[in-house]
Protein backbone atom coordinates (compact mmCIF):
# COMPACT_ATOMS: atom_id res chain seq x y z
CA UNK A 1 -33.47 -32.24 -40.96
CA UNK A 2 -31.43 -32.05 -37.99
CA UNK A 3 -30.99 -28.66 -36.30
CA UNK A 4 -27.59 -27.93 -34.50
CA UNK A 5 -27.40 -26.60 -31.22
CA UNK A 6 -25.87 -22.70 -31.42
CA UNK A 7 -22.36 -22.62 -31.03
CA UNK A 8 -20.41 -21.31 -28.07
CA UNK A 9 -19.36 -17.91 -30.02
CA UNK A 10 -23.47 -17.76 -31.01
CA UNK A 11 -24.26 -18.47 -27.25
CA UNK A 12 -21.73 -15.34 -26.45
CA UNK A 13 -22.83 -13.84 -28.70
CA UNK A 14 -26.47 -13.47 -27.63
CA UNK A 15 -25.44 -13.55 -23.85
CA UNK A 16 -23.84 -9.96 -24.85
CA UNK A 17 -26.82 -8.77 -26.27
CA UNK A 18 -28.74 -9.49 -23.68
CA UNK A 19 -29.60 -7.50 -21.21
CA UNK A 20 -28.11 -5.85 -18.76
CA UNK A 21 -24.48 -6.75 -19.59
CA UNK A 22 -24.40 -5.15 -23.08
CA UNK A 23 -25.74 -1.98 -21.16
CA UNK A 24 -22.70 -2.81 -18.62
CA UNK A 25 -20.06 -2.67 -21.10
CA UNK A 26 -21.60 0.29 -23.29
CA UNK A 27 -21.69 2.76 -20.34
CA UNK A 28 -19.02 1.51 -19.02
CA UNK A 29 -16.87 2.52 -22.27
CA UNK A 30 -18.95 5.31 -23.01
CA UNK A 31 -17.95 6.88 -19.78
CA UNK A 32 -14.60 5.69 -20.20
CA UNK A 33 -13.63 6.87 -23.56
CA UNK A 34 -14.04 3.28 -25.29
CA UNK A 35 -16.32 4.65 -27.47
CA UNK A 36 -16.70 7.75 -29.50
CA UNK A 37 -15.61 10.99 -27.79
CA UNK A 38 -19.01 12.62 -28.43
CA UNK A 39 -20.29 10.04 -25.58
CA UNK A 40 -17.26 10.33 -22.81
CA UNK A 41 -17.07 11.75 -19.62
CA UNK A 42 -14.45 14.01 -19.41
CA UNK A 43 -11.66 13.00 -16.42
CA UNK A 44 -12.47 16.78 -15.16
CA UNK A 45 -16.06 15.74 -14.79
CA UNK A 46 -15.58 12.40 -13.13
CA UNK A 47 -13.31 13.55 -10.30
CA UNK A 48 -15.22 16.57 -9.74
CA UNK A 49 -18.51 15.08 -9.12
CA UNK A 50 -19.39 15.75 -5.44
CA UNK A 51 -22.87 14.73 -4.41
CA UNK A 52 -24.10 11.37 -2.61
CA UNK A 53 -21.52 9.20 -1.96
CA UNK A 54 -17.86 9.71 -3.32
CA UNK A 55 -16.94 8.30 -6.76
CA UNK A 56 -14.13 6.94 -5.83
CA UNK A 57 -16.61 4.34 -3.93
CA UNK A 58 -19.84 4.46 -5.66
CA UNK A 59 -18.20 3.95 -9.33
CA UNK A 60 -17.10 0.76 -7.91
CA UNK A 61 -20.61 -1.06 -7.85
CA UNK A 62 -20.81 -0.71 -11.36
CA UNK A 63 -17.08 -2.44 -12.32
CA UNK A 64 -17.94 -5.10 -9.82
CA UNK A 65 -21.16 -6.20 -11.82
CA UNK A 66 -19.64 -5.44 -15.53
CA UNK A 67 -16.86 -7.58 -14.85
CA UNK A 68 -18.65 -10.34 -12.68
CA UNK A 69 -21.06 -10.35 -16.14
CA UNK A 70 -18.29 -9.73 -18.74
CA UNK A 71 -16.46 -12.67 -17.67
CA UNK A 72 -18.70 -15.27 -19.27
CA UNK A 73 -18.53 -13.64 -22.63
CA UNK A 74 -14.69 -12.50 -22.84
CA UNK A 75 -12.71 -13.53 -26.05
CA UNK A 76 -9.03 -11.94 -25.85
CA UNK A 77 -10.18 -8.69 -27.90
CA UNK A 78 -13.42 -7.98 -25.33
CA UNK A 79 -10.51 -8.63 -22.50
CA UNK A 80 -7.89 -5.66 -23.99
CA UNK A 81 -11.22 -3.20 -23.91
CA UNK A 82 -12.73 -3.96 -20.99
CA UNK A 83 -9.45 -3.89 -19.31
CA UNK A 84 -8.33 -0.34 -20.30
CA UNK A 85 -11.40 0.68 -19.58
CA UNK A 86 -11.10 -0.75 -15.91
CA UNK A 87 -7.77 0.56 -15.55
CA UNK A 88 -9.26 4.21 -16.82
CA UNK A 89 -11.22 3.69 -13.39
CA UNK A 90 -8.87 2.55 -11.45
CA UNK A 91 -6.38 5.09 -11.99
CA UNK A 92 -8.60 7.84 -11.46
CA UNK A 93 -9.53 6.20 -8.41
CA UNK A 94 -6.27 6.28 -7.06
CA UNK A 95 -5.55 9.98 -7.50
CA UNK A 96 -9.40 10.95 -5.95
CA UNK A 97 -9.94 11.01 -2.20
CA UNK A 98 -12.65 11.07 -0.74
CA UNK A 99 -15.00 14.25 0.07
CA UNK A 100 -13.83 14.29 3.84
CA UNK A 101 -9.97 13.33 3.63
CA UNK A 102 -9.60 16.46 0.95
CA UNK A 103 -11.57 18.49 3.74
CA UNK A 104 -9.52 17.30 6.37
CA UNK A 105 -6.44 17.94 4.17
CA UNK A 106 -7.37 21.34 3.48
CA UNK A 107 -7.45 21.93 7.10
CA UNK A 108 -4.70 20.56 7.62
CA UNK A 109 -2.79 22.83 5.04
CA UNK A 110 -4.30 26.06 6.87
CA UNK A 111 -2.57 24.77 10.06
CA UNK A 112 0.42 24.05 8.74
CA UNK A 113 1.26 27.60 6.83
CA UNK A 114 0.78 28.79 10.95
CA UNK A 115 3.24 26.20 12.54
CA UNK A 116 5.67 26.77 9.84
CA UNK A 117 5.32 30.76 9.38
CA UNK A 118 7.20 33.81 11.05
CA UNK A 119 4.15 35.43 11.74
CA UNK A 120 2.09 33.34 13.98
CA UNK A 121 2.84 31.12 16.97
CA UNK A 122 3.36 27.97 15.93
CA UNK A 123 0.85 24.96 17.23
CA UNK A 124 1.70 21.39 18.80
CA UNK A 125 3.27 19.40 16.86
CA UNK A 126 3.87 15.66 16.05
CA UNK A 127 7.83 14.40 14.92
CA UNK A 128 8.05 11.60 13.44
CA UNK A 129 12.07 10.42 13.66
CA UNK A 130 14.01 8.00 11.40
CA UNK A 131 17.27 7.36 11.46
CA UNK A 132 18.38 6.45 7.94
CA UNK A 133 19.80 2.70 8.83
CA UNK A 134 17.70 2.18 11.28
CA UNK A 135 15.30 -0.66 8.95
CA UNK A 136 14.54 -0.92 5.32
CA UNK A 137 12.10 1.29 3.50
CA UNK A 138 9.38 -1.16 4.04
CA UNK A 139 9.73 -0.59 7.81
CA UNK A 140 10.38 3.03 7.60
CA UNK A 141 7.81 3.76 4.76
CA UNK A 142 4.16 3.05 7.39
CA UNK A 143 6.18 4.91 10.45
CA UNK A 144 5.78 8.65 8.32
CA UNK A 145 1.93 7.49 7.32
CA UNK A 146 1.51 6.92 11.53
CA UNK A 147 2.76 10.28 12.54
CA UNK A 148 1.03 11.68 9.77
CA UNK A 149 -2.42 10.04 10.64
CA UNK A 150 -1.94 11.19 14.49
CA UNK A 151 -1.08 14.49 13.90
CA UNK A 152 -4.22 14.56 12.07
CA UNK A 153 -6.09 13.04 14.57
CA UNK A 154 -4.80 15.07 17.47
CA UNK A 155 -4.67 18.53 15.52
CA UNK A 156 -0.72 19.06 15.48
CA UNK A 157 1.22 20.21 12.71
CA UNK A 158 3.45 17.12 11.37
CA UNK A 159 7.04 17.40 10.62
CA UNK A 160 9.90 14.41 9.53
CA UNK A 161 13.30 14.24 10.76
CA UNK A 162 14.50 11.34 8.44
CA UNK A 163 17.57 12.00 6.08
CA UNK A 164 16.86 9.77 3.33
CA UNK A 165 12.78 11.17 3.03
CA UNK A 166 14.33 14.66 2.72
CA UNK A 167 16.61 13.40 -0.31
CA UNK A 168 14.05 11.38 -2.23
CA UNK A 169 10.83 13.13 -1.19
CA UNK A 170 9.24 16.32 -2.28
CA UNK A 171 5.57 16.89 -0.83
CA UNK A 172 4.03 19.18 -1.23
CA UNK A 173 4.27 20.98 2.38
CA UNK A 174 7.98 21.30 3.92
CA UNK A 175 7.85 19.18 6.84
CA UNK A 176 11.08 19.48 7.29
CA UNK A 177 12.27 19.41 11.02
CA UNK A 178 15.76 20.33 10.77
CA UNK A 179 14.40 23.38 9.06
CA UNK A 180 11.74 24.66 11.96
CA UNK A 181 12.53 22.94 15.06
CA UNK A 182 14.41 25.95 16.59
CA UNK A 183 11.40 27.98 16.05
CA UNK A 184 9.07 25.33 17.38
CA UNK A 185 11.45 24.97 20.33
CA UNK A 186 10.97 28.35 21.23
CA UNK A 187 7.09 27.84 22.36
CA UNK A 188 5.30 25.80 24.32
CA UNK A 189 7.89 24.19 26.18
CA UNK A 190 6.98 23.58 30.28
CA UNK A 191 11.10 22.83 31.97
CA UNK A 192 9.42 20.23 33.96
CA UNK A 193 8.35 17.89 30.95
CA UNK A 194 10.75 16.59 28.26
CA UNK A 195 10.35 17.87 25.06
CA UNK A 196 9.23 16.31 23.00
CA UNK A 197 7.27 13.43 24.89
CA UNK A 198 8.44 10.08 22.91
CA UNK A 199 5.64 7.50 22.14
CA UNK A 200 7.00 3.91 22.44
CA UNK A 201 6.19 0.82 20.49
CA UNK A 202 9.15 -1.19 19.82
CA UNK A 203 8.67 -3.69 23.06
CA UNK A 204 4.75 -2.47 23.42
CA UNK A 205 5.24 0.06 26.21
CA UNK A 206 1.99 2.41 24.51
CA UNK A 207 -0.14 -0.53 23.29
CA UNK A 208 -2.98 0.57 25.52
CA UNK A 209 -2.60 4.01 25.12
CA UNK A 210 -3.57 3.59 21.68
CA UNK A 211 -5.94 1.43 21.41
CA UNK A 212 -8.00 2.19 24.92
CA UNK A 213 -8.08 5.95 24.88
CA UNK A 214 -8.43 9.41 23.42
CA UNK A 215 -5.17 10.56 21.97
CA UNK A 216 -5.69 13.80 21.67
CA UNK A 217 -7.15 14.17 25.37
CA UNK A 218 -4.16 11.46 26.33
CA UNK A 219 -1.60 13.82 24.86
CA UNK A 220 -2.76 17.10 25.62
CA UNK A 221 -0.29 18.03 28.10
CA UNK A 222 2.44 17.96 25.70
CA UNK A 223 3.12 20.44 23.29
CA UNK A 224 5.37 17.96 21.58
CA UNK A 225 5.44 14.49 20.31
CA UNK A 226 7.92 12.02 18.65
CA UNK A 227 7.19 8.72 16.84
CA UNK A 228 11.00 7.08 17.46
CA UNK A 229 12.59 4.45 14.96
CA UNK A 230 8.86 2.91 14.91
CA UNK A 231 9.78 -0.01 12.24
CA UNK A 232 6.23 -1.13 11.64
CA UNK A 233 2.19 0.35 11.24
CA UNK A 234 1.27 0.84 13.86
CA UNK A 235 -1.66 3.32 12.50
CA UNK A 236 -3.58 -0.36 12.80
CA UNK A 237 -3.92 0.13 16.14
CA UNK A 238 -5.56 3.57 16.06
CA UNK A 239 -8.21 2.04 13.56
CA UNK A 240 -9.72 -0.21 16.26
CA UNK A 241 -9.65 2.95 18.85
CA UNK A 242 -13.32 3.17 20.39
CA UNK A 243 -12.59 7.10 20.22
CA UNK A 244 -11.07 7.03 16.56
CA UNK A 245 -12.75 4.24 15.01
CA UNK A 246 -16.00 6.02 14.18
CA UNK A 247 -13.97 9.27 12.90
CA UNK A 248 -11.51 6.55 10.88
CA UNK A 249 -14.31 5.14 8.92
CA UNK A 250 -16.01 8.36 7.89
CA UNK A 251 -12.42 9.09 6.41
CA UNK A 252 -11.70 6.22 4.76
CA UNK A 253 -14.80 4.37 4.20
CA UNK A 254 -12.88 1.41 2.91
CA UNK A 255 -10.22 0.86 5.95
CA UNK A 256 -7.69 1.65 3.49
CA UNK A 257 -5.04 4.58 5.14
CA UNK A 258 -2.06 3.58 3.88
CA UNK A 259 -2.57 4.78 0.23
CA UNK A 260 -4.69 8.02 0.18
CA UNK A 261 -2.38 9.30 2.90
CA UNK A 262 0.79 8.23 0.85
CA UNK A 263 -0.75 9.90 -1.93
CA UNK A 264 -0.14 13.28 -0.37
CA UNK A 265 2.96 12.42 1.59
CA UNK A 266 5.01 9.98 -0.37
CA UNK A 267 5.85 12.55 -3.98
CA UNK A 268 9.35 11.52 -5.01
CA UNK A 269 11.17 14.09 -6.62
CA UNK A 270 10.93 14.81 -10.24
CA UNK A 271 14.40 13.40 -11.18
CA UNK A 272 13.54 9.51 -9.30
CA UNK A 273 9.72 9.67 -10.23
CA UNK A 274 10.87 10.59 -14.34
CA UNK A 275 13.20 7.32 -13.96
CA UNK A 276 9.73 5.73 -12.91
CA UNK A 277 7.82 6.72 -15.28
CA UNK A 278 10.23 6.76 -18.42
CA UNK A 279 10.99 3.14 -17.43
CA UNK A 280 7.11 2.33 -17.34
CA UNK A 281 6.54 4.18 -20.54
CA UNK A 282 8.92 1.87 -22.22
CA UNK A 283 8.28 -1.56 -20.86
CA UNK A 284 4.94 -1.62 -19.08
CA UNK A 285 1.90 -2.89 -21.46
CA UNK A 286 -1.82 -2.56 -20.88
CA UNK A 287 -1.64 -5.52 -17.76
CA UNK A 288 1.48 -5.52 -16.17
CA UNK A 289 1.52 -8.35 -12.91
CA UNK A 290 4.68 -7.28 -10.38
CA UNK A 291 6.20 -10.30 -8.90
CA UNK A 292 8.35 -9.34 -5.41
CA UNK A 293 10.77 -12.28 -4.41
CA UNK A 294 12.32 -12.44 -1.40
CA UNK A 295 14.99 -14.45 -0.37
CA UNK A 296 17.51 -13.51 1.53
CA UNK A 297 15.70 -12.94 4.91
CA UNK A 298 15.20 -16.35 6.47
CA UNK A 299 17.10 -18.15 8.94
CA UNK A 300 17.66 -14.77 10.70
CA UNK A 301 15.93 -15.93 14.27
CA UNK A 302 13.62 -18.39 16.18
CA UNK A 303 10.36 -18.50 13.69
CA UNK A 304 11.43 -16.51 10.98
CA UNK A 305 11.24 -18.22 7.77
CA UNK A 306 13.64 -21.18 7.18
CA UNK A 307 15.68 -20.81 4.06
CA UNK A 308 14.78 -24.48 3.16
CA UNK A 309 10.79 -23.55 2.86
CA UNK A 310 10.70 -20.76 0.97
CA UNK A 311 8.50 -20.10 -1.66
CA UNK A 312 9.73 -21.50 -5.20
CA UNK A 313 10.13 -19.41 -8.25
CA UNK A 314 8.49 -21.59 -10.00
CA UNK A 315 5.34 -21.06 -7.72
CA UNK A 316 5.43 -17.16 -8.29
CA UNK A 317 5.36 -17.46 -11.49
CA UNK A 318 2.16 -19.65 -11.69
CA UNK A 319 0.32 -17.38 -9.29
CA UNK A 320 1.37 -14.17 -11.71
CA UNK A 321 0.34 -16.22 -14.45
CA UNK A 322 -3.19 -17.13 -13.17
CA UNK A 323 -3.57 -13.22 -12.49
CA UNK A 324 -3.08 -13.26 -16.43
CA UNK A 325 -5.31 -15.76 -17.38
CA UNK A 326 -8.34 -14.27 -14.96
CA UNK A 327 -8.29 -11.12 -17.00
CA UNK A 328 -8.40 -13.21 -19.70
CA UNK A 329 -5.29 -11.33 -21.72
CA UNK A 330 -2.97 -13.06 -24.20
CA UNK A 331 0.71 -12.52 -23.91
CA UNK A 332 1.20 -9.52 -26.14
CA UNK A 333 -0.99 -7.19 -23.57
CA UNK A 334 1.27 -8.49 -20.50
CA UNK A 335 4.66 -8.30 -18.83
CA UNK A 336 5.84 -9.33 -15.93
CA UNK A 337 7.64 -6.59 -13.86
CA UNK A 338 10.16 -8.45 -11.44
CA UNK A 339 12.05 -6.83 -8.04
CA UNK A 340 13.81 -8.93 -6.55
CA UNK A 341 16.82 -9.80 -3.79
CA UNK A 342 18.96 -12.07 -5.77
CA UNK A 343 20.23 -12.31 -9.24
CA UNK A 344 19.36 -16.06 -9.44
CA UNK A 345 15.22 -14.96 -9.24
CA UNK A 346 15.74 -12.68 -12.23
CA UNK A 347 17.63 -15.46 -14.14
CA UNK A 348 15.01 -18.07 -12.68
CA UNK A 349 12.30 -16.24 -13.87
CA UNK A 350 13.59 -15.35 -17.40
CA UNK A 351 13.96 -19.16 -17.83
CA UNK A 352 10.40 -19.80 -17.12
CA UNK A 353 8.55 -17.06 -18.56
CA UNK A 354 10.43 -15.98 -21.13
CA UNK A 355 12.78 -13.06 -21.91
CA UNK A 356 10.21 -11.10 -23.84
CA UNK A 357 7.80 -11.45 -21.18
CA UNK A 358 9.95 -10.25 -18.02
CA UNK A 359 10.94 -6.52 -17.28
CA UNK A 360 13.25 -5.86 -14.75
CA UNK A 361 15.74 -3.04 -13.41
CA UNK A 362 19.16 -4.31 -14.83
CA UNK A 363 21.21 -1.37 -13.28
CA UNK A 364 19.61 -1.95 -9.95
CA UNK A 365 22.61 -2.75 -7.61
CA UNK A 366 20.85 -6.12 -6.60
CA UNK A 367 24.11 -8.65 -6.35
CA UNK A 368 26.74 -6.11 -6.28
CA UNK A 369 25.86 -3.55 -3.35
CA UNK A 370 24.69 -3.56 -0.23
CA UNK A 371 22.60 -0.91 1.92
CA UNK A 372 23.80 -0.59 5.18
CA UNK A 373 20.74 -1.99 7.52
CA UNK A 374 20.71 -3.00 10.95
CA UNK A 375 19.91 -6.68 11.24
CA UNK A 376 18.57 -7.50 7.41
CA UNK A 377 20.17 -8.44 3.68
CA UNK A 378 19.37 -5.95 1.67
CA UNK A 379 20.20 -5.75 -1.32
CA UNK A 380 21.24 -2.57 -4.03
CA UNK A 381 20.99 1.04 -2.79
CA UNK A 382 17.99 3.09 -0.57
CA UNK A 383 17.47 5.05 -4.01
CA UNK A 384 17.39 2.06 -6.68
CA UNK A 385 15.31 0.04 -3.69
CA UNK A 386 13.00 3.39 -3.67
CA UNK A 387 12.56 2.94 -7.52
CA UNK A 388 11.89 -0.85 -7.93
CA UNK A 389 8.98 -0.14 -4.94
CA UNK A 390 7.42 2.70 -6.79
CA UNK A 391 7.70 0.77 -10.24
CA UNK A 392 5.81 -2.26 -8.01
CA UNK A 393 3.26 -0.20 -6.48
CA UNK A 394 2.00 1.24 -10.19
CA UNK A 395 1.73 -2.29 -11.45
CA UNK A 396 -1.94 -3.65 -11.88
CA UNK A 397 -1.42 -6.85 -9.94
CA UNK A 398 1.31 -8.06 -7.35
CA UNK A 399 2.59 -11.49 -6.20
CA UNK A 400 4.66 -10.76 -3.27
CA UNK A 401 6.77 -12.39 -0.48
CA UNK A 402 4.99 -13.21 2.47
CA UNK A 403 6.78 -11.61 5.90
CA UNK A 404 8.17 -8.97 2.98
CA UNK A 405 7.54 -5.95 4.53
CA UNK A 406 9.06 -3.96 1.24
CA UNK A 407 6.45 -6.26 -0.73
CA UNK A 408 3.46 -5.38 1.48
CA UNK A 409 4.15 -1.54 1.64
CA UNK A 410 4.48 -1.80 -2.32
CA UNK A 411 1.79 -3.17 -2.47
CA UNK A 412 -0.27 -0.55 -0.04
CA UNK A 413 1.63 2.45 -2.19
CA UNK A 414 -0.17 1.43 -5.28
CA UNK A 415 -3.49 0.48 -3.37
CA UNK A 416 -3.14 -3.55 -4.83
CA UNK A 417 -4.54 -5.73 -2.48
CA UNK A 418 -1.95 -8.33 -3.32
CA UNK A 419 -1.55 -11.95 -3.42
CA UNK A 420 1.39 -13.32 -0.64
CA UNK A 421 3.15 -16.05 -1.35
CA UNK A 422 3.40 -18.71 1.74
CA UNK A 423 7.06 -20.42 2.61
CA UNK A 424 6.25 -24.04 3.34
CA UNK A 425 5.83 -27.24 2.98
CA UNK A 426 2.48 -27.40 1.81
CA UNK A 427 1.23 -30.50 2.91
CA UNK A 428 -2.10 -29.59 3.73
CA UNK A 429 -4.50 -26.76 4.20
CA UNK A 430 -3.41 -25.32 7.22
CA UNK A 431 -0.44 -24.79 5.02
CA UNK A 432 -1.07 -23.13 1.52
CA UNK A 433 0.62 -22.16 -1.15
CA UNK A 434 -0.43 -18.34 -1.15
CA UNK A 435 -3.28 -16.06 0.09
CA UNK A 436 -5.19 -13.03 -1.53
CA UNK A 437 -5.19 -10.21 1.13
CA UNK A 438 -8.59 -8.63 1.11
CA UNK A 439 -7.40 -4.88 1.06
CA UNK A 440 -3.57 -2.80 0.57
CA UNK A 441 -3.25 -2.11 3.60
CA UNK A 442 0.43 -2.81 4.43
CA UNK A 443 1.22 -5.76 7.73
CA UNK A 444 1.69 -4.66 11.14
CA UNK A 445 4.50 -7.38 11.87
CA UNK A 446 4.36 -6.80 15.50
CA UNK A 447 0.49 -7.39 15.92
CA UNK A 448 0.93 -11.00 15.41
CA UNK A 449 3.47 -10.59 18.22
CA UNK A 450 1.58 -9.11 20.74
CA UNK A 451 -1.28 -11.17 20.25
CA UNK A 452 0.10 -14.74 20.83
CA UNK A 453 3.74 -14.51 22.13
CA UNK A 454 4.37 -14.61 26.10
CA UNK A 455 7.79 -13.48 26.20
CA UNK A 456 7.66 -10.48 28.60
CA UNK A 457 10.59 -8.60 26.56
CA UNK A 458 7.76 -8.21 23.61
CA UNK A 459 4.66 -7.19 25.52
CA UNK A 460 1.48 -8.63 25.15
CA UNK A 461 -1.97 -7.51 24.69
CA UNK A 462 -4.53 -7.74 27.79
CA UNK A 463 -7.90 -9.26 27.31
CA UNK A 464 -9.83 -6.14 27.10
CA UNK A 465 -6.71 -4.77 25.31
CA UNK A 466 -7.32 -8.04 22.70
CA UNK A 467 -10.65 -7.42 22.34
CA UNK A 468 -10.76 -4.27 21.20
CA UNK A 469 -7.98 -4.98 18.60
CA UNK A 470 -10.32 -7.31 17.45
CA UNK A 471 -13.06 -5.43 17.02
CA UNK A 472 -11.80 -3.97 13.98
CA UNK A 473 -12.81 -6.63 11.23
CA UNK A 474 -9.54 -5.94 9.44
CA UNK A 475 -7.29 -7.58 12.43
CA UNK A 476 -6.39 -10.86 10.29
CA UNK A 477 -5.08 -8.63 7.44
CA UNK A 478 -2.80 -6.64 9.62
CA UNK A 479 -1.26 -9.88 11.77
CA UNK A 480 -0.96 -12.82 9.09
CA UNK A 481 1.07 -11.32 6.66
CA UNK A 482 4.40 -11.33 8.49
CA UNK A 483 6.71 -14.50 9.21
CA UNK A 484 6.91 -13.36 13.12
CA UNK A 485 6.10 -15.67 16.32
């Protein structure tokens, strides 16, 4: 009698009840509301937990090990749980800073009732200043999470003069310049220094001063700073500061700035964020994979992106679909959220992945307006571009266009380290057909710049200057993802 080898299911089968991956997935949706409610962990409990390390960091170690186990056993069913489960996590991870940014937040709050009250004098301060066509969002977007992160560092109250934030944006302090700077104006002010003192990035003028030195000791001397029609994030430079590094770290433990700051900064009002969410409620499913195509920004200057190389629909699509097929989820539990700069992507993409399968923002101006930008095509309105980013940034996954800044700061919004898509030929490895970044942290186009170009108009960083950028293991993240020299 001949005795058959146990099938694959049986082999699954016992590899889940083995140990220690069934005791991965039970706590896992025990704490996560998988299971009965008797056995959950209430959301109150899980972001208020405050000893050891944060949750937000620690909970972490235990997802990494359930999935790397789970993955061997999935059958499409296993994949829906263990997904919403994940996404449970996720999602309260997002909303939970850690210990010391909420400390250094409530701080902050305590200084800025006194800069922005009648009843006190009020402190330094730190401007950051936009003008409304100066770039797109994605270059306006990291200049408010800068000023933010230096008036933190430097101990300044923080205030916006930037039109469109005002009409789209409602934090929860008023850092509204228009609305204090007559009363700030009134303090401080020494005739013999100009008020107040600009910081300069656009052709490198303050590239040592923020990477080699103290800011706040630096800066001192003025009671007033502004952060000018900075297009880019340049908070990547502060994060390799030997005087800020150290201080950096203990805040964000995981190099990631952009999106826990964002998280307190970036609140769109109630009547653009209900469009967000009632169009989520209706089309999003449990997985939903954001694919950003850009197209219409190439051919714009010596070593931007040549219109001929671009990235293929066709090759989005098959990186959004292996992001599918690594969760291991059928069709029913996924759509494909789409923003892109050309009505021929939505129709391309609809072709190859089916109508059922793509969502996408019909009314969203793209092929019939224009925003008026200096120097770029983009398409649509400030406000519908403001929507299709915030509906990209709560996706799960993102493909995105490489040298995109609107792509990248989606992506660092929503805290999705995402996959870039590489224009091309493709002809060997130097040249690939996309890269997984390794955190959200958005690009800092003009680090790339400074490092390799020689042109005198740009700047260029010094050896020591060089070093010390590259001290910061996260350099390569910030410099590769943009198309520039």
């Amino acid at each position: 009698m001949s005795v058959r080898p146990p099938s694959w299911m049986q082999r699954r089968r016992a590899l889940y009840d083995s140990s220690p991956i069934k005791a991965h997935v039970q706590s896992l949706s025990t704490a996560l509301d998988v299971q009965p409610a008797e056995n959950i962990f209430s959301r109150r409990k899980l972001q208020g937990q405050g000893q050891g390390r944060d949750l937000k960091y620690s909970i972490y170690t235990g997802i990494d090990r359930a999935t790397r186990d789970l993955s061997q056993m999935r059958d499409h069913t296993a994949s829906r749980q263990i997904e919403h489960a994940l996404e449970r996590v996720r999602t309260i991870e997002k909303a939970t800073g850690t210990q010391a940014l909420e400390s250094l937040l409530n701080n902050y709050r305590t200084r800025h009732a006194q800069c922005v009250s009648g009843a006190a004098m009020p402190g330094k301060y730190m401007l950051m200043s936009m003008a409304d066509d100066y770039a797109g969002l994605g270059n306006q977007f990291p200049s408010i999470v800068t000023g933010f992160l230096m008036a933190l560092m430097t101990e300044r109250c923080f205030f916006i003069d930037f039109p469109f934030f005002h009409r789209v944006f409602a934090p929860e302090l008023d850092f509204s310049w228009e609305a204090h700077k007559q009363r700030l104006a009134a303090f401080g002010h020494n005739a013999n220094v100009t008020q107040p003192f600009e910081i300069k990035f656009w052709k490198g003028e303050d590239l040592n001063s923020w990477l080699m030195h103290d800011q706040k000791v630096l800066y001192e001397a003025h009671y007033g700073l502004v952060l000018k029609n900075d297009p880019d994030y340049s908070a990547a430079l502060l994060q390799a500061n030997p005087y800020h590094a150290p201080f950096l770290r203990h805040i964000f433990p995981t190099g990631e700035m952009f999106q826990p700051l964002a998280h307190f900064l970036l609140k769109v009002t109630p009547d653009l964020e209900g469009q967000v969410q009632d169009f989520k409620r209706k089309y999003f499913r449990q997985v939903t994979i954001g694919v950003q195509i850009r197209r219409l920004k190439c051919d714009g200057w010596e070593g931007s992106i040549h219109c001929d190389q671009l990235p293929e629909v066709a090759n989005f699509v098959a990186a959004a679909r292996a992001l599918q097929l690594a969760r291991g989820l059928d069709d029913s539990e996924v759509r494909f959220f789409v923003g892109a700069d050309q009505p021929e992507s939505y129709q391309k993409i609809v072709e190859l992945l089916g109508e059922d399968m793509v969502i996408y923002r019909k009314d969203n101006g793209v092929g019939s307006v224009f925003s008026k930008v200096i120097g770029v095509n983009n398409p649509g309105t400030p406000e519908s571009a403001l929507i299709d980013m915030r509906l990209l940034s709560e996706c799960n996954e993102l493909v995105i266009t490489v040298g995109s800044s609107y792509g990248s700061v989606a992506a660092a919004w929503g805290g999705i380290p995402p996959v870039h898509m590489l224009h091309g030929l493709h002809k060997n490895v130097q040249n690939p057909y996309w890269y997984k970044a390794m955190t959200s942290e958005p690009c800092y186009w003009k680090g790339n710049i400074f490092l390799n170009n020689r042109d005198p108009f740009w700047g260029r960083l010094g050896l020591n200057e060089t070093i010390q950028f590259k001290s910061n293991p996260f350099w390569m993240q910030y410099t590769q993802c943009h198309c520039a020299t």
